[in-house]
C-alpha atoms as a PDB file:
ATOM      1  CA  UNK A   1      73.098 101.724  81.835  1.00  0.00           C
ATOM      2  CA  UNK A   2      70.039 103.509  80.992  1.00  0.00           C
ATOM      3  CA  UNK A   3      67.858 102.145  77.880  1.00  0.00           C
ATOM      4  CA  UNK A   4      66.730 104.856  74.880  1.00  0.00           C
ATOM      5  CA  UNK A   5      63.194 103.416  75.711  1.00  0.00           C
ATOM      6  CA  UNK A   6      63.258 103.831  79.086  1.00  0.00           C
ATOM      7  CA  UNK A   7      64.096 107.492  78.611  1.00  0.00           C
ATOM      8  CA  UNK A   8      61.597 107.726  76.477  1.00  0.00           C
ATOM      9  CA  UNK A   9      59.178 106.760  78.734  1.00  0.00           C
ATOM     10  CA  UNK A  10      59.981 109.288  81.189  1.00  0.00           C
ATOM     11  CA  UNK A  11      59.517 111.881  79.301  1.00  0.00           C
ATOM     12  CA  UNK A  12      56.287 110.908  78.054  1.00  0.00           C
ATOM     13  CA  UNK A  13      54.970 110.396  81.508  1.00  0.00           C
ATOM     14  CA  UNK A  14      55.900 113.812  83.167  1.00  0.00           C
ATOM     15  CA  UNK A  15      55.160 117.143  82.132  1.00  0.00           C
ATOM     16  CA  UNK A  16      58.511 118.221  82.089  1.00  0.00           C
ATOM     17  CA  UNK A  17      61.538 116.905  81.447  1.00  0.00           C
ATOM     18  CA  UNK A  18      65.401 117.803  81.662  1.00  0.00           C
ATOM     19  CA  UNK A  19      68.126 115.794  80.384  1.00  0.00           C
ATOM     20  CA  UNK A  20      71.735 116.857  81.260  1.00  0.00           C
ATOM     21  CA  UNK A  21      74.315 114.871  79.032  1.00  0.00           C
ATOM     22  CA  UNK A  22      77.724 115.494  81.238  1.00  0.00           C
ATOM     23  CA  UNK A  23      81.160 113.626  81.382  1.00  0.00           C
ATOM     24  CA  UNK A  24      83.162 113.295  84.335  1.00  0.00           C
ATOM     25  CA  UNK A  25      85.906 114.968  82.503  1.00  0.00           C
ATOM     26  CA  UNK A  26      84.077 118.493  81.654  1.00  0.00           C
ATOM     27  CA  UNK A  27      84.799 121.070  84.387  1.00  0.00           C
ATOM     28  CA  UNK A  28      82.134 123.073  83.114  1.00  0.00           C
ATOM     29  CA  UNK A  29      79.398 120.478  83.333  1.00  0.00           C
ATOM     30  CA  UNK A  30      80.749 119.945  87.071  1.00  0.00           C
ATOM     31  CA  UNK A  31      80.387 123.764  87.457  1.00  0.00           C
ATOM     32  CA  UNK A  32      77.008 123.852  85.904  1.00  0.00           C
ATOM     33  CA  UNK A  33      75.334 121.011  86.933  1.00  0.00           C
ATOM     34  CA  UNK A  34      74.856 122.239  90.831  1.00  0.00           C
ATOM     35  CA  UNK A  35      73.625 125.670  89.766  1.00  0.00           C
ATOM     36  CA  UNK A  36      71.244 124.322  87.140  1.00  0.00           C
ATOM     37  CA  UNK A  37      69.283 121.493  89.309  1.00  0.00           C
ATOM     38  CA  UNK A  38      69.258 124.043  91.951  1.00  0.00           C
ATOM     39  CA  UNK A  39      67.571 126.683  89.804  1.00  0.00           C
ATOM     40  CA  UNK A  40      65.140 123.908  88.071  1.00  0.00           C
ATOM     41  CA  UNK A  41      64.032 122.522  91.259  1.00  0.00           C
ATOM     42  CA  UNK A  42      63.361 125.851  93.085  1.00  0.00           C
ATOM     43  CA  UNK A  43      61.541 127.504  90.088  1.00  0.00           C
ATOM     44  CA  UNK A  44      60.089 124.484  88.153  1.00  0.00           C
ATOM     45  CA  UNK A  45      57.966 121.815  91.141  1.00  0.00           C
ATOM     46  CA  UNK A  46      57.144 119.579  88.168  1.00  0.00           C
ATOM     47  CA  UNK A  47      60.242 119.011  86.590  1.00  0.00           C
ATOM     48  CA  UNK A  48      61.918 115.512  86.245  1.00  0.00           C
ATOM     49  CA  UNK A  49      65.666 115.614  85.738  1.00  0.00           C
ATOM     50  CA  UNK A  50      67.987 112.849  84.383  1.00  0.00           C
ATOM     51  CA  UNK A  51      71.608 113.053  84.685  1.00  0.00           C
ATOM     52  CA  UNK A  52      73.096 111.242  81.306  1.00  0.00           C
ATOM     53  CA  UNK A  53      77.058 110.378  81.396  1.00  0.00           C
ATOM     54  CA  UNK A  54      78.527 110.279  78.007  1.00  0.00           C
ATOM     55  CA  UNK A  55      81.407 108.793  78.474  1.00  0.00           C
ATOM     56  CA  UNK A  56      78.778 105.687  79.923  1.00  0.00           C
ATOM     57  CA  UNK A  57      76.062 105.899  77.830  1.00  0.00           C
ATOM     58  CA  UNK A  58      77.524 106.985  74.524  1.00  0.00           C
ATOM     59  CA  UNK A  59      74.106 105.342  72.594  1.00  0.00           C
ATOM     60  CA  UNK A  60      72.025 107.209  74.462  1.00  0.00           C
ATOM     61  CA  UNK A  61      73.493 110.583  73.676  1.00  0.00           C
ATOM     62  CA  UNK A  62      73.773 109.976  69.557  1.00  0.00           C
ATOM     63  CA  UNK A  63      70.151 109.033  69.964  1.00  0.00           C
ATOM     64  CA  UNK A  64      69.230 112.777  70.863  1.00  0.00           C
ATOM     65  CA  UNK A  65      71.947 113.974  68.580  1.00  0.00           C
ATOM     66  CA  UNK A  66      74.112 115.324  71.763  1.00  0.00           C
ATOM     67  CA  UNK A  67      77.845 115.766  70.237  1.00  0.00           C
ATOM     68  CA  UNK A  68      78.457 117.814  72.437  1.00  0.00           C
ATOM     69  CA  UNK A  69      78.865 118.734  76.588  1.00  0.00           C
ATOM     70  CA  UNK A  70      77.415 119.806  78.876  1.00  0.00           C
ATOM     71  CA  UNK A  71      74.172 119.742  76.765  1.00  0.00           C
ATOM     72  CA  UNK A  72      70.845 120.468  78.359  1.00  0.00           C
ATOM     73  CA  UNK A  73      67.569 118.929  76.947  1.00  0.00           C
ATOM     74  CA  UNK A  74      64.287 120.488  77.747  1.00  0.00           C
ATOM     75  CA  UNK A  75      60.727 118.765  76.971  1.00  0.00           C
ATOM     76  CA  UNK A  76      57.336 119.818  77.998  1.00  0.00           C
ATOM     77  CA  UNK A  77      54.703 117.700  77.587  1.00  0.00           C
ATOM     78  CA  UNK A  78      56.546 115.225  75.922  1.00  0.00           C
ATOM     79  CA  UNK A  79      57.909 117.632  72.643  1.00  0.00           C
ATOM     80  CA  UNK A  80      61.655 118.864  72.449  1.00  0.00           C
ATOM     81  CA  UNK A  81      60.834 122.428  73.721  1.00  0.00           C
ATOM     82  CA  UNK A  82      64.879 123.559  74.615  1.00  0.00           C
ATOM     83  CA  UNK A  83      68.333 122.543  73.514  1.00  0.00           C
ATOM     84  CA  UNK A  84      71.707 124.000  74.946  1.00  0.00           C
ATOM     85  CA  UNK A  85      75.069 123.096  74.524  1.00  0.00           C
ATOM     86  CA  UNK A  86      77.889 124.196  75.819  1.00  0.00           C
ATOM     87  CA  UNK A  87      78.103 128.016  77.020  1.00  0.00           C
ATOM     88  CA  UNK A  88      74.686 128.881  78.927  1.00  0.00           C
ATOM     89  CA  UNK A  89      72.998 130.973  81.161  1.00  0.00           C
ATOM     90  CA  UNK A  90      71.027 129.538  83.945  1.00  0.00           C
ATOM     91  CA  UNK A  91      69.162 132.694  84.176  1.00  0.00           C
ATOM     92  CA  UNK A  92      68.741 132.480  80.822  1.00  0.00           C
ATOM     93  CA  UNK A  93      67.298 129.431  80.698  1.00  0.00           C
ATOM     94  CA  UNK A  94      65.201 129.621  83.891  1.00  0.00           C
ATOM     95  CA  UNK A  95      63.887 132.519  81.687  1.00  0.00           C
ATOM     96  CA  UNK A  96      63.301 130.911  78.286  1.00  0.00           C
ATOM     97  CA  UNK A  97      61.035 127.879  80.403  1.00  0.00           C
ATOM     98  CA  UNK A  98      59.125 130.147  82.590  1.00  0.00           C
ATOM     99  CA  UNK A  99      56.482 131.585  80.324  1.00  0.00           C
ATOM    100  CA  UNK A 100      55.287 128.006  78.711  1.00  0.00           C
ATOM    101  CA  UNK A 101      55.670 126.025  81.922  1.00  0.00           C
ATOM    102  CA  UNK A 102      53.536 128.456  83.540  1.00  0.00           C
ATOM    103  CA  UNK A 103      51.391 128.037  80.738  1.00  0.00           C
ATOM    104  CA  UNK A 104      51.443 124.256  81.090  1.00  0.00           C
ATOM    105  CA  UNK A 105      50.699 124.136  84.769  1.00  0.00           C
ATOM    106  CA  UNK A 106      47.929 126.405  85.204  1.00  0.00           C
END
């Protein structure tokens, strides 16, 4: 079980952050999940993602108001920058982070 504080924490300490709240049951969030970590990873170096199963950690998700999945949270430098739920675009997304991370990291 992961701890609210210990989340936290993470995402204080890195520059950027992703949280992906999934459930074993969601096909989508098993469709999306291998795209999205591939996309963050190859066009993001700094980013730190967490994996969050609702079905497990059910505290955790009402604490950043996730009702529902898959739900991707994105914070830079320690702020709520990005929220998706549901239907998304990785290219989209990949899109929406590029300009400020750039910014961030330069």
């Amino acid at each position: 079980m992961q701890r609210v504080e210990d989340i936290k924490k993470i995402i204080e300490e890195n520059r950027a952050v992703m949280l992906y709240f999934s459930a074993p049951s969601c096909n989508v969030c098993h469709a999306l999940k291998p795209k999205l970590v591939s996309a963050i990873e190859s066009n993001f170096s700094e980013f730190k993602i967490i994996n969050i199963d609702v079905s497990i950690e059910q505290e955790l998700a009402a604490s950043f108001s996730v009702f529902a999945i898959p739900t991707v949270l994105i914070f830079l430098e320690g702020s709520e920058f990005l929220r998706k739920s549901r239907h998304m675009s990785v290219d989209e997304l990949i899109k929406e982070i590029r300009r400020p991370y750039d910014i961030m990291c330069s």
